[in-house]
N, C-alpha and C. Protein backbone atom coordinates (compact mmCIF):
# COMPACT_ATOMS: atom_id res chain seq x y z
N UNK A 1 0.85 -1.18 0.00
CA UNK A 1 0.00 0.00 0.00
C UNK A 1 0.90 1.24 0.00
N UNK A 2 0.38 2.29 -0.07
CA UNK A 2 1.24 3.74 -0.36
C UNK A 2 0.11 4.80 0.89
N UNK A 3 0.93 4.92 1.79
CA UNK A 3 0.86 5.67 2.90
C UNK A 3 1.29 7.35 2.84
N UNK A 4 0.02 7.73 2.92
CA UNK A 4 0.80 9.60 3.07
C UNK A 4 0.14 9.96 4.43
N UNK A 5 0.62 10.33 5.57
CA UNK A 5 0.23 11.52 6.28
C UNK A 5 0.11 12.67 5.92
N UNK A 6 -0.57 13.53 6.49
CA UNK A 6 -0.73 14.50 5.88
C UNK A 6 -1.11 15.75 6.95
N UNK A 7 -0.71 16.80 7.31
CA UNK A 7 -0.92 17.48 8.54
C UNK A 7 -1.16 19.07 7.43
N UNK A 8 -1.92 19.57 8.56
CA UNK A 8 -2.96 21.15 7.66
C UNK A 8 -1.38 21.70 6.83
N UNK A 9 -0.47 22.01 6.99
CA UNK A 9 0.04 22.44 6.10
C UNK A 9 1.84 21.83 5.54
N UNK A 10 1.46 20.37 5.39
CA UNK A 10 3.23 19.89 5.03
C UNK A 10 2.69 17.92 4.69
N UNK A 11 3.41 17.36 4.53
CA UNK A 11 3.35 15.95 4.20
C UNK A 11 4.16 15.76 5.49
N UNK A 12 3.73 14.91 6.51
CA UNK A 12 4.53 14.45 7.55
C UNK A 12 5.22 13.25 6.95
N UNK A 13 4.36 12.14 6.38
CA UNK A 13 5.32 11.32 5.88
C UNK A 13 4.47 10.51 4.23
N UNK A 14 5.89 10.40 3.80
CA UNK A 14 4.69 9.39 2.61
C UNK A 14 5.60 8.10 2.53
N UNK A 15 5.44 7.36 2.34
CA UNK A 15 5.68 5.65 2.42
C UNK A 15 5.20 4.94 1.34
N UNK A 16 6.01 4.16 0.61
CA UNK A 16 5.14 3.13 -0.17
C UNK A 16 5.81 1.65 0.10
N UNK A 17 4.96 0.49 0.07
CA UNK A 17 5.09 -0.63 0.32
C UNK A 17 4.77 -1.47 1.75
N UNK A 18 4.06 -0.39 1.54
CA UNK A 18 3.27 -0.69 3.30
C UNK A 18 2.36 -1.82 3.64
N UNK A 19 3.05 -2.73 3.77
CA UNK A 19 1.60 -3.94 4.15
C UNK A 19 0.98 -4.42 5.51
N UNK A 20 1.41 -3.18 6.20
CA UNK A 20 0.17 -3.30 7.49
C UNK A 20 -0.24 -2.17 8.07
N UNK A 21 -1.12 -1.42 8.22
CA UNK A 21 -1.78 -0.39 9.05
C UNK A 21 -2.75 -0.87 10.05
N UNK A 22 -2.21 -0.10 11.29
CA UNK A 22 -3.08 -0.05 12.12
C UNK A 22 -3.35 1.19 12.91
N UNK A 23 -4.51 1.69 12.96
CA UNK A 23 -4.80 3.17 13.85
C UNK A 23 -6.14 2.88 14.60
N UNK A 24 -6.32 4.22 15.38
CA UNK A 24 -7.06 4.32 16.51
C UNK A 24 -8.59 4.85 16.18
N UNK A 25 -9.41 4.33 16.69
CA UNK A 25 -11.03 5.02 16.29
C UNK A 25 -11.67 5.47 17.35
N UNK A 26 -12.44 5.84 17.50
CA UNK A 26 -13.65 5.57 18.74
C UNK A 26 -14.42 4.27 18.80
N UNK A 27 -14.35 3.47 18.09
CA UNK A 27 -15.09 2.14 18.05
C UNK A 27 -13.62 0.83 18.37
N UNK A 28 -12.49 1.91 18.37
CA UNK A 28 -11.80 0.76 18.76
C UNK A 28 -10.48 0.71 17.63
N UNK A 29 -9.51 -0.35 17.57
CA UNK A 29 -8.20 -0.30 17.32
C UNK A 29 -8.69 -0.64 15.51
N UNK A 30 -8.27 -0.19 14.34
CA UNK A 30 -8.32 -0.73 12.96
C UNK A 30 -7.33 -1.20 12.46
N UNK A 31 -7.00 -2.28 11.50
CA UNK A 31 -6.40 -2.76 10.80
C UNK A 31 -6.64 -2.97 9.69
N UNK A 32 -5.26 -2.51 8.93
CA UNK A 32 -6.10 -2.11 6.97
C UNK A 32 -4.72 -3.01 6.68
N UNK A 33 -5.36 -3.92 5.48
CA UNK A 33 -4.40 -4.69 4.78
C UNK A 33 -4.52 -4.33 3.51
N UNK A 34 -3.58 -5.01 2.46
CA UNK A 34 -3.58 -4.77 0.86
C UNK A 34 -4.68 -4.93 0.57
N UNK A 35 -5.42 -5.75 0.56
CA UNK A 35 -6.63 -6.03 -0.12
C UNK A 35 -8.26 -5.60 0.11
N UNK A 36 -7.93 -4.90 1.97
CA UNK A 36 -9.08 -4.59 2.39
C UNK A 36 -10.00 -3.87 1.17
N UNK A 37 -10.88 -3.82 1.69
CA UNK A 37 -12.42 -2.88 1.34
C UNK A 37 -11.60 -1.57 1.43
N UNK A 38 -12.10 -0.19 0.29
CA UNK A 38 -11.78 0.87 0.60
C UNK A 38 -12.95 1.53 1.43
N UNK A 39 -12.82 2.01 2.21
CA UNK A 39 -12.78 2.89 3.63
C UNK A 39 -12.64 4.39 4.15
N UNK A 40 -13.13 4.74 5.11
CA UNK A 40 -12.97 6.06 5.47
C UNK A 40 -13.38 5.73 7.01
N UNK A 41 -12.47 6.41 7.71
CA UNK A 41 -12.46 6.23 9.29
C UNK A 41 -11.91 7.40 9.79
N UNK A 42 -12.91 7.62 11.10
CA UNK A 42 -12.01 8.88 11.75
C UNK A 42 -11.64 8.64 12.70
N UNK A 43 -10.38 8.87 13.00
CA UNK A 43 -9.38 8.59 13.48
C UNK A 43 -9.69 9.46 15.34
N UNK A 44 -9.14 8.91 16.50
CA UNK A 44 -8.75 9.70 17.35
C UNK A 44 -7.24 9.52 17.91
N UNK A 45 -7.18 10.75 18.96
CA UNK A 45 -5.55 10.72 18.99
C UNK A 45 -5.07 9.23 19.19
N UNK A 46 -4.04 8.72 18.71
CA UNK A 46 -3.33 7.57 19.37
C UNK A 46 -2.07 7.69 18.48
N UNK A 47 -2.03 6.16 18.44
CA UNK A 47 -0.55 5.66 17.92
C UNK A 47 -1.04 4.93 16.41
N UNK A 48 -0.52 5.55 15.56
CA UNK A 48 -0.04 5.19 13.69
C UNK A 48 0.50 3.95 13.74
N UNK A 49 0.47 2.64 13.72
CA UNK A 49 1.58 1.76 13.45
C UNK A 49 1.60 1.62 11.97
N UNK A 50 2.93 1.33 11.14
CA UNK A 50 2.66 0.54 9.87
C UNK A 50 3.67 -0.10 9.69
N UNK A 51 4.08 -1.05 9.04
CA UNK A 51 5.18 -1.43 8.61
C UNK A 51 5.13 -2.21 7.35
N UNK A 52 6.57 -1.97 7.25
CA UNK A 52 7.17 -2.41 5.74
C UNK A 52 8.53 -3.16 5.76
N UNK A 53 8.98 -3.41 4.80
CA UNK A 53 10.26 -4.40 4.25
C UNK A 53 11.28 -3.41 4.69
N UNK A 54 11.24 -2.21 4.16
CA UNK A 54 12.43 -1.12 4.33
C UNK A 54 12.46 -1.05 5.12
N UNK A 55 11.32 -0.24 6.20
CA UNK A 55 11.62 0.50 7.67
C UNK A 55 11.28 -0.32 8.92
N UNK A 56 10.61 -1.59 8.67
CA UNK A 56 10.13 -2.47 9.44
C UNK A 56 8.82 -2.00 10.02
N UNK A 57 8.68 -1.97 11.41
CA UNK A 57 7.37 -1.42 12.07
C UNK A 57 7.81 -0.25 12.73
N UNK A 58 6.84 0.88 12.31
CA UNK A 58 6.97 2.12 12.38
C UNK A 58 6.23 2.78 13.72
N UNK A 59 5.88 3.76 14.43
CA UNK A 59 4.90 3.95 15.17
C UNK A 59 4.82 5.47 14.80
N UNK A 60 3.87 6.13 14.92
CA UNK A 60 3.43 7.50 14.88
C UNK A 60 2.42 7.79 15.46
N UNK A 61 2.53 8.90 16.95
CA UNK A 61 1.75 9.49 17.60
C UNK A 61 0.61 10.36 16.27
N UNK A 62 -0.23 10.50 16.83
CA UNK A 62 -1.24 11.32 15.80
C UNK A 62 -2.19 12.18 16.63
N UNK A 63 -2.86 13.06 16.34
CA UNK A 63 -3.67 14.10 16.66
C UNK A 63 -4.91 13.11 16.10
N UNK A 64 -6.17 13.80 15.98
CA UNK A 64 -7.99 13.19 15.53
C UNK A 64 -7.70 13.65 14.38
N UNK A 65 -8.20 12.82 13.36
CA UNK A 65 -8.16 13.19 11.77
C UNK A 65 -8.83 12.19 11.12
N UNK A 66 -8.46 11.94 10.16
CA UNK A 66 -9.63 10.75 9.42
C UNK A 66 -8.62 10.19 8.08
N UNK A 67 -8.76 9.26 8.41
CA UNK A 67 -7.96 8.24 7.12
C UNK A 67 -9.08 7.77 5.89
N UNK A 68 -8.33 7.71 5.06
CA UNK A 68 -9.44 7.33 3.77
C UNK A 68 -8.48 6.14 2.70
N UNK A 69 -8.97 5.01 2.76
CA UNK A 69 -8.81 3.90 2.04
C UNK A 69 -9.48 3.67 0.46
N UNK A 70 -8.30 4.40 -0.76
CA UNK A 70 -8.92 4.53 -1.74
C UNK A 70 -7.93 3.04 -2.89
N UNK A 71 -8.57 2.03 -3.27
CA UNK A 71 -7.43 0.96 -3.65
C UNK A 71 -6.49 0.89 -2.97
N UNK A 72 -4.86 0.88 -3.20
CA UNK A 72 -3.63 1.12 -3.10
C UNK A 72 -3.30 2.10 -2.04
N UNK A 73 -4.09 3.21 -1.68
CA UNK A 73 -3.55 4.43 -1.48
C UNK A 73 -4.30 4.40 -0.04
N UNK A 74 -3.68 5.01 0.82
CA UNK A 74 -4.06 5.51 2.17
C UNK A 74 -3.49 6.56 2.51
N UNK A 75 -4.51 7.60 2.78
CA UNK A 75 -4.40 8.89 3.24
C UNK A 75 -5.00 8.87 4.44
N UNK A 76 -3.78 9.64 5.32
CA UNK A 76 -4.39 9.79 6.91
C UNK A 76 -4.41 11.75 6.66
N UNK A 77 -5.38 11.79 7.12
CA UNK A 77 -4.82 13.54 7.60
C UNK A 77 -5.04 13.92 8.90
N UNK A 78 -4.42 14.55 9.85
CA UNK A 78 -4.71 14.74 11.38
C UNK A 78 -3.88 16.23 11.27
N UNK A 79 -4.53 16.64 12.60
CA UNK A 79 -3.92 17.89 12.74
C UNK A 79 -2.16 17.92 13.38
N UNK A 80 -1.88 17.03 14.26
CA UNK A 80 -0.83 17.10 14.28
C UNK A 80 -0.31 15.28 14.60
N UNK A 81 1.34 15.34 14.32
CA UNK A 81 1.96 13.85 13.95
C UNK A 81 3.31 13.78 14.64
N UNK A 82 3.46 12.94 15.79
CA UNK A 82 5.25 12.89 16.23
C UNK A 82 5.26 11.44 16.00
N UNK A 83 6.91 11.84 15.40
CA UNK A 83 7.33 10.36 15.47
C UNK A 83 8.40 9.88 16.58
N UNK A 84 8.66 8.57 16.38
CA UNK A 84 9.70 8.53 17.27
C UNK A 84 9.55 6.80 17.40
N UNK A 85 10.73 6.13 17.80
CA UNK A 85 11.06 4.98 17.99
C UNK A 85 10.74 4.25 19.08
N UNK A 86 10.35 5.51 20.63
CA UNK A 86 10.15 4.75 21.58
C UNK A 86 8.51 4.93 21.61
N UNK A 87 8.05 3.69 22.07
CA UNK A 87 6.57 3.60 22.24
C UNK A 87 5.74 4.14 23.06
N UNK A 88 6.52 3.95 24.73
CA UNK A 88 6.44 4.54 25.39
C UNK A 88 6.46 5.75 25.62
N UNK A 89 7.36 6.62 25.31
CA UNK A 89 7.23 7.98 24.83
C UNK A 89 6.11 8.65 24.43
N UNK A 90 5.96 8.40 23.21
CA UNK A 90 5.02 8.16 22.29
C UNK A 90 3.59 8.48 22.46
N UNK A 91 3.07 7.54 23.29
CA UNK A 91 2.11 7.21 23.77
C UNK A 91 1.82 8.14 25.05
N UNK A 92 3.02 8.80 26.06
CA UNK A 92 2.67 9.64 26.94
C UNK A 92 2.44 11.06 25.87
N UNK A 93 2.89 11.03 24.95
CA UNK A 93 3.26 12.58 24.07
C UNK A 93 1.79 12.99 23.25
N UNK A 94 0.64 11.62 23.47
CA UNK A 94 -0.47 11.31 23.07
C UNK A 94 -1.14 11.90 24.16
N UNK A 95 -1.22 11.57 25.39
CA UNK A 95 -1.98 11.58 26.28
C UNK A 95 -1.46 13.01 27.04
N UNK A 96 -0.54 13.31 27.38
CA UNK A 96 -0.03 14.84 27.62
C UNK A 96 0.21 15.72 26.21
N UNK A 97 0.18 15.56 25.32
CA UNK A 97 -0.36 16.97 24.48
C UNK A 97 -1.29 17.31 23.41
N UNK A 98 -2.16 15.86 23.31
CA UNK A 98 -3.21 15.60 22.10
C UNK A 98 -4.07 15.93 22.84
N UNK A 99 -3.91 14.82 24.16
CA UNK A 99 -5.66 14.94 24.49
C UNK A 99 -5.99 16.18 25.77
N UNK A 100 -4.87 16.49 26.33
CA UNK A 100 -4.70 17.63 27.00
C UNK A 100 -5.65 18.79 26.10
N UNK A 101 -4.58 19.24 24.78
CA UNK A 101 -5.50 19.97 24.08
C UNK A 101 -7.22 19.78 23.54
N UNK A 102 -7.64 19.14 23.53
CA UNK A 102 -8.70 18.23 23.32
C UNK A 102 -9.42 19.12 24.76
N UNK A 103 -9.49 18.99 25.97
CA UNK A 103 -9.70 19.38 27.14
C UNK A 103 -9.66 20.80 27.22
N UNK A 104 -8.92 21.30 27.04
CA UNK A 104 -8.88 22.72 26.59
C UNK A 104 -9.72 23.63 25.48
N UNK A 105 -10.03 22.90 24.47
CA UNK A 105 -10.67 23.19 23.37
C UNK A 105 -12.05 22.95 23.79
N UNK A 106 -12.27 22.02 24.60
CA UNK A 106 -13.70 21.71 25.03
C UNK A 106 -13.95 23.07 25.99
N UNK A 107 -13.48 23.40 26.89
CA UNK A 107 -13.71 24.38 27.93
C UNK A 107 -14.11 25.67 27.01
N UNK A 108 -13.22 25.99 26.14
CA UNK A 108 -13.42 27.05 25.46
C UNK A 108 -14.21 27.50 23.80
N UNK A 109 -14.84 26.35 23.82
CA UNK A 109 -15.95 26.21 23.07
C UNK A 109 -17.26 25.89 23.82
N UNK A 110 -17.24 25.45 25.38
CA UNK A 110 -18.32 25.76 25.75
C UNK A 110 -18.36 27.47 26.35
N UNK A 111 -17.01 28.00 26.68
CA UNK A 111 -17.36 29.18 27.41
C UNK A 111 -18.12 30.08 25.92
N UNK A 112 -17.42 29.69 24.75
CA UNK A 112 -17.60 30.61 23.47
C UNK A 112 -19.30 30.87 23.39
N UNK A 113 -19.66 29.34 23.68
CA UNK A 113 -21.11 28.55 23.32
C UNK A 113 -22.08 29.86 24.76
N UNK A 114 -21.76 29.92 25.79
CA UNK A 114 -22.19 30.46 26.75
C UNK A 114 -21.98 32.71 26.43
N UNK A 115 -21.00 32.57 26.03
CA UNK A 115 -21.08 34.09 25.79
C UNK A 115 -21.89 34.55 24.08
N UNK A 116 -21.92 33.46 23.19
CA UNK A 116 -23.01 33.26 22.09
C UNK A 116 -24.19 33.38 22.82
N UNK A 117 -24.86 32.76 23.49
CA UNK A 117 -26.26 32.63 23.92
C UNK A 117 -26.36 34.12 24.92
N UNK A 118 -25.65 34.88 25.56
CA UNK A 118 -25.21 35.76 26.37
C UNK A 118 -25.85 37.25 25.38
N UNK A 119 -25.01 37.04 24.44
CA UNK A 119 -25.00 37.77 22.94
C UNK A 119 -26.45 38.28 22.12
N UNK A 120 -26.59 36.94 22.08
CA UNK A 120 -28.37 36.65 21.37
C UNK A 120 -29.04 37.24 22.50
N UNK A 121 -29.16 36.75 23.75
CA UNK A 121 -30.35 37.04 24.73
C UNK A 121 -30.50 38.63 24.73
N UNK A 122 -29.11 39.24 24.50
CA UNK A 122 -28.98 40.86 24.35
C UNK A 122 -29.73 41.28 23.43
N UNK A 123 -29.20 40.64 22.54
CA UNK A 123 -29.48 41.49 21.17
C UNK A 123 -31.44 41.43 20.93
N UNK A 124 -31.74 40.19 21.61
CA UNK A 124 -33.12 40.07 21.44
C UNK A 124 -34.14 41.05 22.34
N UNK A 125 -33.37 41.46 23.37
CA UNK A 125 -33.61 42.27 24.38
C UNK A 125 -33.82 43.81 23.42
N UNK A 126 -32.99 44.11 22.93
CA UNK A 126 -32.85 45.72 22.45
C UNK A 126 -33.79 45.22 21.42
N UNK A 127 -33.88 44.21 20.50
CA UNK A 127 -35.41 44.63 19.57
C UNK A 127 -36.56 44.38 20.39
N UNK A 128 -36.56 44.00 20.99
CA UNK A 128 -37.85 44.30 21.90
C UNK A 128 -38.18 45.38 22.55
N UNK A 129 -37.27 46.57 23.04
CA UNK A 129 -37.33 47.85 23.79
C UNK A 129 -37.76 48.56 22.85
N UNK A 130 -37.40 48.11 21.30
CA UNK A 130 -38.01 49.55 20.04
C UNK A 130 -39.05 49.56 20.24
């Protein structure tokens, strides 16, 4: 298979001869082989595995993004991608700065969500005083 990551603005990695993928869902761990069904999955933060003949088994931390299984070709895109050899690592670099942010983004899309409704209740207020 032919593997591209892909992050909002650069190619993190592209790969060809890839005959195993495995990534992370909300329904649970996936595994894409040569022949699978083409596909589309969205991805949450975890760990990229793939491997090949050249590089052997690979691992890549990932941000939430969504992979798409078109024939031959697999495209992941996520917002952000570390690599690195140790697993362990890896996997803390997942959980202290993916999903950390994740937590953060939630707080401040509900405060956004709360000063929106804040906003409206105003604005509905002054057409009613005309």
């Amino acid at each position: 298979m032919n593997l591209k990551v892909l992050l909002p603005f650069q190619i993190f990695a592209e790969k060809t001869g890839v005959s195993r993928i495995v990534v992370e869902t909300r329904q649970g761990s996936v595994g894409l082989l040569p022949h699978r069904l083409d596909c589309v999955a969205a991805l949450s933060p975890g760990i990229l595995t793939y491997s090949s003949e050249s590089d052997g088994e690979v691992f890549v931390a990932i941000d939430e993004g969504v992979l798409v299984k078109a024939g031959q070709d697999v495209l992941v895109s996520v917002r952000r991608a570390l690599g690195g050899a140790d697993l362990g690592q890896l996997r803390e670099a997942v959980e202290r700065d993916f999903l950390a942010l994740d937590e953060r983004e939630q707080t401040m899309r509900s405060m956004l969500a709360k000063m929106e409704a804040d906003l409206i209740r105003r604005m509905a207020g002054l057409h009613y005083d005309r």
